[in-house]
PDB file of N, CA and C in Angstrom:
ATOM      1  N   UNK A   1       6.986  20.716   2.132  1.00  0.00           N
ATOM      2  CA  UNK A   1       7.572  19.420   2.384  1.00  0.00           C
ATOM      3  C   UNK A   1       6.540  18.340   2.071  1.00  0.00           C
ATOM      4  N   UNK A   2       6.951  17.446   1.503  1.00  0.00           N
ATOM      5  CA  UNK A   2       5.908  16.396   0.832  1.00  0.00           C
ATOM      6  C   UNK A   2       6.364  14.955   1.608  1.00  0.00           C
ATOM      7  N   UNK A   3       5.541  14.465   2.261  1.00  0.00           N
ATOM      8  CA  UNK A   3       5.660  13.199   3.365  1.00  0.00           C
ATOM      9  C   UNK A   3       4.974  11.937   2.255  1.00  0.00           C
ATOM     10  N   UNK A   4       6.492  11.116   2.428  1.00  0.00           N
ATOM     11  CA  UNK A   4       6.272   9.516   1.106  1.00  0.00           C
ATOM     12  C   UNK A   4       6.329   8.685   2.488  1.00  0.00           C
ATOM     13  N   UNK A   5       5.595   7.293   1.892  1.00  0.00           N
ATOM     14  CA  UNK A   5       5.260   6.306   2.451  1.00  0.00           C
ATOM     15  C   UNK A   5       6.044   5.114   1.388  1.00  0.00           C
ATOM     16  N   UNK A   6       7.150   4.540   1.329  1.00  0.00           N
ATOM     17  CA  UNK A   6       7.160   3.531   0.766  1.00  0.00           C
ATOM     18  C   UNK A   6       6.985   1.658   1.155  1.00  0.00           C
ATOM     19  N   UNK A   7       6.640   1.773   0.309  1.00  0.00           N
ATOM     20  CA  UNK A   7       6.362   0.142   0.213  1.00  0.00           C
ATOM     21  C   UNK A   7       6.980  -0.494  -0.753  1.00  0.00           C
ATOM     22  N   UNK A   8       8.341  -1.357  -0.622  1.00  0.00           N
ATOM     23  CA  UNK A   8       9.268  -2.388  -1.354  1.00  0.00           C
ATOM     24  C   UNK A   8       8.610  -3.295  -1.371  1.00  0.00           C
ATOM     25  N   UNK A   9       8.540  -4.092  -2.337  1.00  0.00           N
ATOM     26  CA  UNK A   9       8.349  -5.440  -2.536  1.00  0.00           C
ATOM     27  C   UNK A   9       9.770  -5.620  -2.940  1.00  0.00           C
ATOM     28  N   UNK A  10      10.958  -6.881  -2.330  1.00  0.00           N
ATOM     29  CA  UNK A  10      11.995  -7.420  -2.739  1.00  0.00           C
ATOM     30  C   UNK A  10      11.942  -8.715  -2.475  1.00  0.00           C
ATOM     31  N   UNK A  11      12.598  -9.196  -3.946  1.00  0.00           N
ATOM     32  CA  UNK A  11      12.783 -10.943  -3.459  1.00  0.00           C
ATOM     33  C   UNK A  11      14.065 -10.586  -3.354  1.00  0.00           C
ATOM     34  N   UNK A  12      14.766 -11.733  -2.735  1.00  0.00           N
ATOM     35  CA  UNK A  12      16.195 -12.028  -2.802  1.00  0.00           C
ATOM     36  C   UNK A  12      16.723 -12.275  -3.375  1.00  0.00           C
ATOM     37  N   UNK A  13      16.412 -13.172  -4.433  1.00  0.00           N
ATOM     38  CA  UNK A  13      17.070 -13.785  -5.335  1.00  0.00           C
ATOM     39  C   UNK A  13      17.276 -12.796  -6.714  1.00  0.00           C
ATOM     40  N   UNK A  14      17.781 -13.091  -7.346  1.00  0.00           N
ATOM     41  CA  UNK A  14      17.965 -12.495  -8.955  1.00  0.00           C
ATOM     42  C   UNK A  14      17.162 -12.675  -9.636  1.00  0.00           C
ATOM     43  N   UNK A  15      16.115 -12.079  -9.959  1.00  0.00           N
ATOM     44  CA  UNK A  15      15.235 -13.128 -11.100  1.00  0.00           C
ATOM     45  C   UNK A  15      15.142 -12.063 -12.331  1.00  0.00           C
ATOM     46  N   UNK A  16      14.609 -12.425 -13.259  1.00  0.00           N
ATOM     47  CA  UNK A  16      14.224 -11.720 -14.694  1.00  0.00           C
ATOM     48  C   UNK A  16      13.286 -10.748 -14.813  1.00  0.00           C
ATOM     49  N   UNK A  17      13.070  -9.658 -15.161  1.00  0.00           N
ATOM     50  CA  UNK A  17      11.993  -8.200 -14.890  1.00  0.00           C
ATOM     51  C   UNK A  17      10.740  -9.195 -14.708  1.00  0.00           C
ATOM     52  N   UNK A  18      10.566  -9.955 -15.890  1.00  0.00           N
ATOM     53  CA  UNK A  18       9.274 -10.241 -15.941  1.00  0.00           C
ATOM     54  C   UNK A  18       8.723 -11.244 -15.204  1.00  0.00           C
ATOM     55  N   UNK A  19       9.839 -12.140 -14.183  1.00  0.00           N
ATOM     56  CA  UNK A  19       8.979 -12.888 -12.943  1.00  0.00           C
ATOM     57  C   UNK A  19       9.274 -11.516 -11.555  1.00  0.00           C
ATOM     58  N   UNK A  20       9.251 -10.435 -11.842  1.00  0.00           N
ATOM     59  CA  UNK A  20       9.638 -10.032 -11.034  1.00  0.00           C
ATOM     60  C   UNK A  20       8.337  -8.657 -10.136  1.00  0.00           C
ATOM     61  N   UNK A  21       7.293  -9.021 -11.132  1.00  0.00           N
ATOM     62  CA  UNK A  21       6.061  -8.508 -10.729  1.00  0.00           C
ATOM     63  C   UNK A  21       5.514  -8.931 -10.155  1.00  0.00           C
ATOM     64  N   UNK A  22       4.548  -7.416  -9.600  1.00  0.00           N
ATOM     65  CA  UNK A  22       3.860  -8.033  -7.917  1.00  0.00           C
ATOM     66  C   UNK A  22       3.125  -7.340  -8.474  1.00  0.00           C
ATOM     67  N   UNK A  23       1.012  -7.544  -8.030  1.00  0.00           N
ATOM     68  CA  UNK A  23       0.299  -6.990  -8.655  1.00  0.00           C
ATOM     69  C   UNK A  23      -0.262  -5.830  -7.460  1.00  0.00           C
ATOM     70  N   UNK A  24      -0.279  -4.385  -7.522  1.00  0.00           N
ATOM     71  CA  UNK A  24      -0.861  -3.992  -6.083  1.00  0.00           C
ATOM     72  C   UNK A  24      -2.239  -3.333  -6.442  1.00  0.00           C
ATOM     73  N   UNK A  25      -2.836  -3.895  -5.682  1.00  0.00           N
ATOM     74  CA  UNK A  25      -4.414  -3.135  -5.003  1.00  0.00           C
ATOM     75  C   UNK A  25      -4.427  -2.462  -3.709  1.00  0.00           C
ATOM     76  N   UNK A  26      -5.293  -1.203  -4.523  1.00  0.00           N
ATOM     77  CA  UNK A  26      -5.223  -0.208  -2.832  1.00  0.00           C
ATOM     78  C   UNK A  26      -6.890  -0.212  -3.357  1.00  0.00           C
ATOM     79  N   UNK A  27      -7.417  -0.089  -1.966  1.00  0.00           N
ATOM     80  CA  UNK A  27      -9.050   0.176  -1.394  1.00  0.00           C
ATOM     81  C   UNK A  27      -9.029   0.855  -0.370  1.00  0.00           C
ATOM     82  N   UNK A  28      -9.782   1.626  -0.466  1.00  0.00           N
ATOM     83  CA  UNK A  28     -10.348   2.588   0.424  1.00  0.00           C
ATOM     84  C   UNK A  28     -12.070   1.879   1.405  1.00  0.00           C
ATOM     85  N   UNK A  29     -11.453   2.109   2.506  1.00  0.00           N
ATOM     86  CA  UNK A  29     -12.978   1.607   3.468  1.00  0.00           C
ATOM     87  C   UNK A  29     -13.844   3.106   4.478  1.00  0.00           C
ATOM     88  N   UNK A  30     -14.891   2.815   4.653  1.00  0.00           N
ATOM     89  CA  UNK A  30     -15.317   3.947   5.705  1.00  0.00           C
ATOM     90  C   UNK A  30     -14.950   3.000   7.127  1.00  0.00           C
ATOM     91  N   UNK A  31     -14.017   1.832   7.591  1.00  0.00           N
ATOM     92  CA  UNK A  31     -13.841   1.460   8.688  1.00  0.00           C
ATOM     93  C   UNK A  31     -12.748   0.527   8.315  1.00  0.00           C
ATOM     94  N   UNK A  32     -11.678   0.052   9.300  1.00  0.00           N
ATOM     95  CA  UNK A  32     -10.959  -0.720   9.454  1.00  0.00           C
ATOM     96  C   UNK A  32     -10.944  -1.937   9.145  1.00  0.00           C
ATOM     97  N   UNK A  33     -10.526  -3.102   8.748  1.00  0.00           N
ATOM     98  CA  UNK A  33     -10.144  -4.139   8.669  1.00  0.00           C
ATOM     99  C   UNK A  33     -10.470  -4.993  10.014  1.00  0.00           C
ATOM    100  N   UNK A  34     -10.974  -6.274   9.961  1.00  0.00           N
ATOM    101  CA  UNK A  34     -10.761  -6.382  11.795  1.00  0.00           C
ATOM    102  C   UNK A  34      -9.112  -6.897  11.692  1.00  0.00           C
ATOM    103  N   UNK A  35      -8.409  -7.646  10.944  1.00  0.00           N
ATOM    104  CA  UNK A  35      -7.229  -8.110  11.000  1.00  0.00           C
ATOM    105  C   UNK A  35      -6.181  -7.630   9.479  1.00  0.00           C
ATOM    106  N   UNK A  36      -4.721  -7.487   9.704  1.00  0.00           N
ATOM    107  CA  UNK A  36      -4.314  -7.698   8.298  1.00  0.00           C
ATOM    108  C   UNK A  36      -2.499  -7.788   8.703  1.00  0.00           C
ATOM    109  N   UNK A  37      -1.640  -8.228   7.756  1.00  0.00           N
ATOM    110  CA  UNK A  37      -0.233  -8.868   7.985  1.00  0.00           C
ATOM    111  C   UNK A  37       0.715  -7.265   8.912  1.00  0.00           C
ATOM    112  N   UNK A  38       0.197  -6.084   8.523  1.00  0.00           N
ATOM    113  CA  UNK A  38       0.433  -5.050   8.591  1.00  0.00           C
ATOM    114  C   UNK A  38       0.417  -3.614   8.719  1.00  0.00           C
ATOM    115  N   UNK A  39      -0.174  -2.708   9.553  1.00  0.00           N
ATOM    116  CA  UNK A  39      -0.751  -1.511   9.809  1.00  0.00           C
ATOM    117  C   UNK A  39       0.209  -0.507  10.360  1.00  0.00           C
ATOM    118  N   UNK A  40      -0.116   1.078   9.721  1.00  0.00           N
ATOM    119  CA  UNK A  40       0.379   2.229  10.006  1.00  0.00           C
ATOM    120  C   UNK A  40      -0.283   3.055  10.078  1.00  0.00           C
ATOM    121  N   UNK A  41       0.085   4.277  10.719  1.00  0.00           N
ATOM    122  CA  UNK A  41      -1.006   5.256  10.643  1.00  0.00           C
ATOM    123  C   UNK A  41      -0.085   6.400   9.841  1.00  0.00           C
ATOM    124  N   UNK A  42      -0.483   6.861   8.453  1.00  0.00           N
ATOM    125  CA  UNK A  42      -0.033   7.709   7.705  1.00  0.00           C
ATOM    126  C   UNK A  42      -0.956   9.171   7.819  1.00  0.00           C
ATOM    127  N   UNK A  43      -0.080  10.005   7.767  1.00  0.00           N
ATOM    128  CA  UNK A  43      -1.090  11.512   7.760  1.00  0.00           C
ATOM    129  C   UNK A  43      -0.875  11.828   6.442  1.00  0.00           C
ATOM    130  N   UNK A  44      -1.914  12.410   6.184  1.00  0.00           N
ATOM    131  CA  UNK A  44      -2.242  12.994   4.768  1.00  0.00           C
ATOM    132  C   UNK A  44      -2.047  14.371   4.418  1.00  0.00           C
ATOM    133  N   UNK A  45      -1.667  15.140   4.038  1.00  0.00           N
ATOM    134  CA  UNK A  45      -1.693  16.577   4.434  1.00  0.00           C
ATOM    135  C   UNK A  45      -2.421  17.451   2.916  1.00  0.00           C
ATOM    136  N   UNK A  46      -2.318  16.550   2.058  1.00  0.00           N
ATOM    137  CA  UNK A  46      -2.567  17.530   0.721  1.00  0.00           C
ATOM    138  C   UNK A  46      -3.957  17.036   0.093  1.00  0.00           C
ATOM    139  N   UNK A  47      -4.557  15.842   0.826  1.00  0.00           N
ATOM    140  CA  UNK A  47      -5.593  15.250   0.117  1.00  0.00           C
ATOM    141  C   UNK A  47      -5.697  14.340  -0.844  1.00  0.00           C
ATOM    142  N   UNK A  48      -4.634  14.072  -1.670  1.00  0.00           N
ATOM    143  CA  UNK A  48      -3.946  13.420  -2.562  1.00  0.00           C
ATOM    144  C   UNK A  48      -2.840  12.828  -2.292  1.00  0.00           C
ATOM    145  N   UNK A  49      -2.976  11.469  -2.169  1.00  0.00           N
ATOM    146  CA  UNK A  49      -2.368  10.665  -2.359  1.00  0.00           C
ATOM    147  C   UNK A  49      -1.762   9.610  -3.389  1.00  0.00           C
ATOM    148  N   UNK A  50      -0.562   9.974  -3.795  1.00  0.00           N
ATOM    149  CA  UNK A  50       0.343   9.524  -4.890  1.00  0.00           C
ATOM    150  C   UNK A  50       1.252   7.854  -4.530  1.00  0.00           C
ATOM    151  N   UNK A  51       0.367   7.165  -5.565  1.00  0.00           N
ATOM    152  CA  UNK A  51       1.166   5.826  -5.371  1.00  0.00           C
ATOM    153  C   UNK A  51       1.310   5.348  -6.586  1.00  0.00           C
ATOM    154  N   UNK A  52       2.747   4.796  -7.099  1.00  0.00           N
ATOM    155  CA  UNK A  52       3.406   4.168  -7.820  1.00  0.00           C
ATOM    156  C   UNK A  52       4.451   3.803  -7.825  1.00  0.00           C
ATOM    157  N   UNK A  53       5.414   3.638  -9.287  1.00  0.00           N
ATOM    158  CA  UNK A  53       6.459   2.910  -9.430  1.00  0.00           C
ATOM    159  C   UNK A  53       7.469   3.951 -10.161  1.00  0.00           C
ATOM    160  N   UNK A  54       8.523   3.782 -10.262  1.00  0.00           N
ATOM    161  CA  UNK A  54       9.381   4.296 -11.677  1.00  0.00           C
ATOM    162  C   UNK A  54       8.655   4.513 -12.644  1.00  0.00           C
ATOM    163  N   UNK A  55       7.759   3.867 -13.048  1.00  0.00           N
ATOM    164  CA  UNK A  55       7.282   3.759 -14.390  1.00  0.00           C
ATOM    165  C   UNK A  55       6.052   4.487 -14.527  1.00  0.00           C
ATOM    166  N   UNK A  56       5.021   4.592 -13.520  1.00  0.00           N
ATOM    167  CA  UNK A  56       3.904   5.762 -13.557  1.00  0.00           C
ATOM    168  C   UNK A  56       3.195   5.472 -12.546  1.00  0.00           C
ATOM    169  N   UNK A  57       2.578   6.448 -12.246  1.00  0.00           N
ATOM    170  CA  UNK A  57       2.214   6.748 -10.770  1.00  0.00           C
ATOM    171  C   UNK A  57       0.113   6.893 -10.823  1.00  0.00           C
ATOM    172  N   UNK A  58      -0.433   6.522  -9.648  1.00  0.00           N
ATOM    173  CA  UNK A  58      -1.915   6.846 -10.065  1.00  0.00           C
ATOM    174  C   UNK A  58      -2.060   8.296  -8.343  1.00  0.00           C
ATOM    175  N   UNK A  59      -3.261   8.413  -8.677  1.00  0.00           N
ATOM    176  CA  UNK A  59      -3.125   9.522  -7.258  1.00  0.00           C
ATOM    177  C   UNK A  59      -4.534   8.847  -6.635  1.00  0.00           C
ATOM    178  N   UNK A  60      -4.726   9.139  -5.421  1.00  0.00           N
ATOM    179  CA  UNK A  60      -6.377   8.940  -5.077  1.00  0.00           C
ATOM    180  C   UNK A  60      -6.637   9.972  -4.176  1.00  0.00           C
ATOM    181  N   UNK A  61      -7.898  10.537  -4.421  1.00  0.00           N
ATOM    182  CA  UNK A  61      -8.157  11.886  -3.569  1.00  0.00           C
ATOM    183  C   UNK A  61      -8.966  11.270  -2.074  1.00  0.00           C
ATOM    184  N   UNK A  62      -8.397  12.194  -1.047  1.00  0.00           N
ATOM    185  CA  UNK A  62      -8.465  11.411  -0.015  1.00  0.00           C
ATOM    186  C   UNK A  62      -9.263  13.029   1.022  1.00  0.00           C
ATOM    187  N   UNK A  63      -9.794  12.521   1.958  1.00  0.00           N
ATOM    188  CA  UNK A  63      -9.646  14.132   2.649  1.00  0.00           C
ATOM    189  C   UNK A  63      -8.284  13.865   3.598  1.00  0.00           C
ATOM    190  N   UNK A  64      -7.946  15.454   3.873  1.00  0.00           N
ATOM    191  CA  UNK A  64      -6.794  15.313   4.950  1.00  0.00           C
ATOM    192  C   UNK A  64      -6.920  14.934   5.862  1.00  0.00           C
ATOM    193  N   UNK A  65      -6.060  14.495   6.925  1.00  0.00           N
ATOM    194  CA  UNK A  65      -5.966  13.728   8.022  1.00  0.00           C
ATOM    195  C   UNK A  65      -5.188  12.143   8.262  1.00  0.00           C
ATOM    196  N   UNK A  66      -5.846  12.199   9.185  1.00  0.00           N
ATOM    197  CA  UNK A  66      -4.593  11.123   9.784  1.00  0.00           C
ATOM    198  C   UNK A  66      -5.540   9.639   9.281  1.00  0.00           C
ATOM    199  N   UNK A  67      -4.687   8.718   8.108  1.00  0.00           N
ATOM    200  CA  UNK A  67      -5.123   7.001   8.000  1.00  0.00           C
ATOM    201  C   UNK A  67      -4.465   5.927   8.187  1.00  0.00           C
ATOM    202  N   UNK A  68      -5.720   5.033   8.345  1.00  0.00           N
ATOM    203  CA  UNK A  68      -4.820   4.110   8.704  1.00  0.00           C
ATOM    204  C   UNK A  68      -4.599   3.496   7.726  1.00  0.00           C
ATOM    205  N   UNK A  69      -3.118   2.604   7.084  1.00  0.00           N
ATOM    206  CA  UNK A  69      -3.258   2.149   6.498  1.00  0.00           C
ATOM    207  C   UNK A  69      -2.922   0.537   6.915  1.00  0.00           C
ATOM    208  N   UNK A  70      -3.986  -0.314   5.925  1.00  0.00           N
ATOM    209  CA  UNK A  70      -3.454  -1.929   6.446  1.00  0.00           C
ATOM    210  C   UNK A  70      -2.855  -2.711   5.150  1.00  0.00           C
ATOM    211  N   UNK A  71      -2.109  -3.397   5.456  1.00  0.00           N
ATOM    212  CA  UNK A  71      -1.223  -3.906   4.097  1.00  0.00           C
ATOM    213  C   UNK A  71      -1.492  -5.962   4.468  1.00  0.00           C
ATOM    214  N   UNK A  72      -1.646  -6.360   3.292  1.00  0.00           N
ATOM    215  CA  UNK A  72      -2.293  -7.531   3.088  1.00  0.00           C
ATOM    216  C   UNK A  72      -1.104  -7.948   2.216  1.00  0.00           C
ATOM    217  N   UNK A  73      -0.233  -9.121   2.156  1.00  0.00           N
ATOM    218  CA  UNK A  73       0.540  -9.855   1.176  1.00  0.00           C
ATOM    219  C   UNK A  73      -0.175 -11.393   0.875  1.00  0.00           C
ATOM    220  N   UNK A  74       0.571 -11.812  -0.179  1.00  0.00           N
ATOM    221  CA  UNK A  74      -0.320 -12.949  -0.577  1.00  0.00           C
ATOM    222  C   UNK A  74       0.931 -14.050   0.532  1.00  0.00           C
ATOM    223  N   UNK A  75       0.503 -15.397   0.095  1.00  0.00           N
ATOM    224  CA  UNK A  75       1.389 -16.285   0.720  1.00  0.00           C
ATOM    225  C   UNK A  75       3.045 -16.505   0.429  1.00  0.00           C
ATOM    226  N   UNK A  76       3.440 -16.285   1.310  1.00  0.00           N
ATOM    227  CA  UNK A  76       5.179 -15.546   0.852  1.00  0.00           C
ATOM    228  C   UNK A  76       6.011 -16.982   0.532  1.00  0.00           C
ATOM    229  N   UNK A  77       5.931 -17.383  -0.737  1.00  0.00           N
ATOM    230  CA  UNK A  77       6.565 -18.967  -1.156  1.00  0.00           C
ATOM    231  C   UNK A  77       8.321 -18.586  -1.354  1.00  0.00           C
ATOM    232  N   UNK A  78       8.496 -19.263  -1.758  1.00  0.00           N
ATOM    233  CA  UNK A  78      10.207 -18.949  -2.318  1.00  0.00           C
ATOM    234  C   UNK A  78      10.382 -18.088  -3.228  1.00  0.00           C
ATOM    235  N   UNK A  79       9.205 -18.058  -4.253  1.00  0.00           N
ATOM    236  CA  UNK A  79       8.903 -16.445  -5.332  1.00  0.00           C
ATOM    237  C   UNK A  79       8.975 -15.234  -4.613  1.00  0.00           C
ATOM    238  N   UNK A  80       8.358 -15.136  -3.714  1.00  0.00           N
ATOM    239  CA  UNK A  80       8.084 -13.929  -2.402  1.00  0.00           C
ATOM    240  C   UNK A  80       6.776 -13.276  -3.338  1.00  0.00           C
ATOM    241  N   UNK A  81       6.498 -12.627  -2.545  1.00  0.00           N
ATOM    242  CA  UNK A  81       5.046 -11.790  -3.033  1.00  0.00           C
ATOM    243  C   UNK A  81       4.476 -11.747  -4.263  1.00  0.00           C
ATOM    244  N   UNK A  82       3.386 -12.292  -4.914  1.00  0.00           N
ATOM    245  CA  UNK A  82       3.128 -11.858  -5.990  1.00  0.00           C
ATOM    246  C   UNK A  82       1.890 -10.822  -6.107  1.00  0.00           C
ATOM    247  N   UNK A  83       1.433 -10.295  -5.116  1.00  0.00           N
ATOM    248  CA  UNK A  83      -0.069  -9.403  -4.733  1.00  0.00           C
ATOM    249  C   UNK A  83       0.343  -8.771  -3.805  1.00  0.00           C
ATOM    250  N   UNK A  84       0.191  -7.423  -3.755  1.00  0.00           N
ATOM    251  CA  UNK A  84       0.009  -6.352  -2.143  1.00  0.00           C
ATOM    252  C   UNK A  84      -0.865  -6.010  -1.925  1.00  0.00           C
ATOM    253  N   UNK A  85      -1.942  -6.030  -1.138  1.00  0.00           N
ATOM    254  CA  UNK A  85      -3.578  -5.187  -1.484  1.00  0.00           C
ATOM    255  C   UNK A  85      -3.320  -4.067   0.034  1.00  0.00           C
ATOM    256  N   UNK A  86      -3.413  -2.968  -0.159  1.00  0.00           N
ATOM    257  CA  UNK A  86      -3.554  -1.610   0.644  1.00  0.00           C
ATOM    258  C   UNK A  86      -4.855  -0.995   1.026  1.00  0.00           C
ATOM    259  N   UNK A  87      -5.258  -1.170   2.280  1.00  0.00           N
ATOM    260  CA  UNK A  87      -6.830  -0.726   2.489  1.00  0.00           C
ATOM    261  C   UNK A  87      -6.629   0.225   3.453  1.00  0.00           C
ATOM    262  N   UNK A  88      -7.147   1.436   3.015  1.00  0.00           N
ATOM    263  CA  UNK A  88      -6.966   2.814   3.671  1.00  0.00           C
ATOM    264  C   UNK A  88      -8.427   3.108   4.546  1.00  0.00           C
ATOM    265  N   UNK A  89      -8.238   3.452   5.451  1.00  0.00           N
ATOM    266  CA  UNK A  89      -9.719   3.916   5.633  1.00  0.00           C
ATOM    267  C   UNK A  89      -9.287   5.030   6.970  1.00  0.00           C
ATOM    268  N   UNK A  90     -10.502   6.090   7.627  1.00  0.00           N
ATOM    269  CA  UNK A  90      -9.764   7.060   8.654  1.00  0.00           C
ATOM    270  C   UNK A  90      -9.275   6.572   9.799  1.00  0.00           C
ATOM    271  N   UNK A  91      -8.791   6.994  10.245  1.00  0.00           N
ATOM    272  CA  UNK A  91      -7.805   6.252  11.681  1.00  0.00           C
ATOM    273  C   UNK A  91      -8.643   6.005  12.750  1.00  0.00           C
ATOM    274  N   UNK A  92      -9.944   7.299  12.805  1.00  0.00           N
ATOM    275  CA  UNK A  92     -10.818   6.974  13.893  1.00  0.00           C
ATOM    276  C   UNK A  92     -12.199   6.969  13.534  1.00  0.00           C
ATOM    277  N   UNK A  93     -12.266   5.935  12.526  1.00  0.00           N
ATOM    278  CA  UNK A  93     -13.721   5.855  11.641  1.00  0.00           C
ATOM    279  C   UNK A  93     -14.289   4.696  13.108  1.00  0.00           C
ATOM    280  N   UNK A  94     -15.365   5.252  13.286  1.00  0.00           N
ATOM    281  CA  UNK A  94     -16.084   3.815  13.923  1.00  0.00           C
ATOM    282  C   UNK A  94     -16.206   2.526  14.198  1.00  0.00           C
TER     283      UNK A  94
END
């Protein structure tokens, strides 16, 4: 059994493919964030972690266990999101 984490970016409105990109950054930390818009704690089970789109996917090798993850959006205007940045680090890092 393979455990997904998704993350939508949706505007509301209708717009055209090409205003319709959001740029995402994921980082990896050896400690937490002190603040961010959003946090989960995801378990890892295979070491590899697979993130993308329809269109192609990247992986990042992780060790197993339980992370946290914190999710950062840019300033949410009437466009809605144009940046997601994802900072992973262990759940009970120091």
């Amino acid at each position: 059994m393979e455990d997904q984490i998704t993350i939508q970016v949706v505007n509301s409105r209708l717009v055209e493919q090409e205003d319709a990109d959001v740029e995402l950054n994921v980082y990896v930390h050896a400690a937490a964030l002190p603040s961010s818009d959003h946090a989960s704690v995801i378990v890892l089970g295979s070491g590899t972690l697979s993130i993308g789109d329809a269109d192609r996917f990247d992986e990042v090798a992780l060790r197993p266990g339980r992370w946290l993850m914190q999710v950062d959006l840019d300033s949410r205007g009437p466009d809605g999101a144009r940046w997601v940045n994802i900072h992973l680090s262990p759940e009970n890092a120091p």
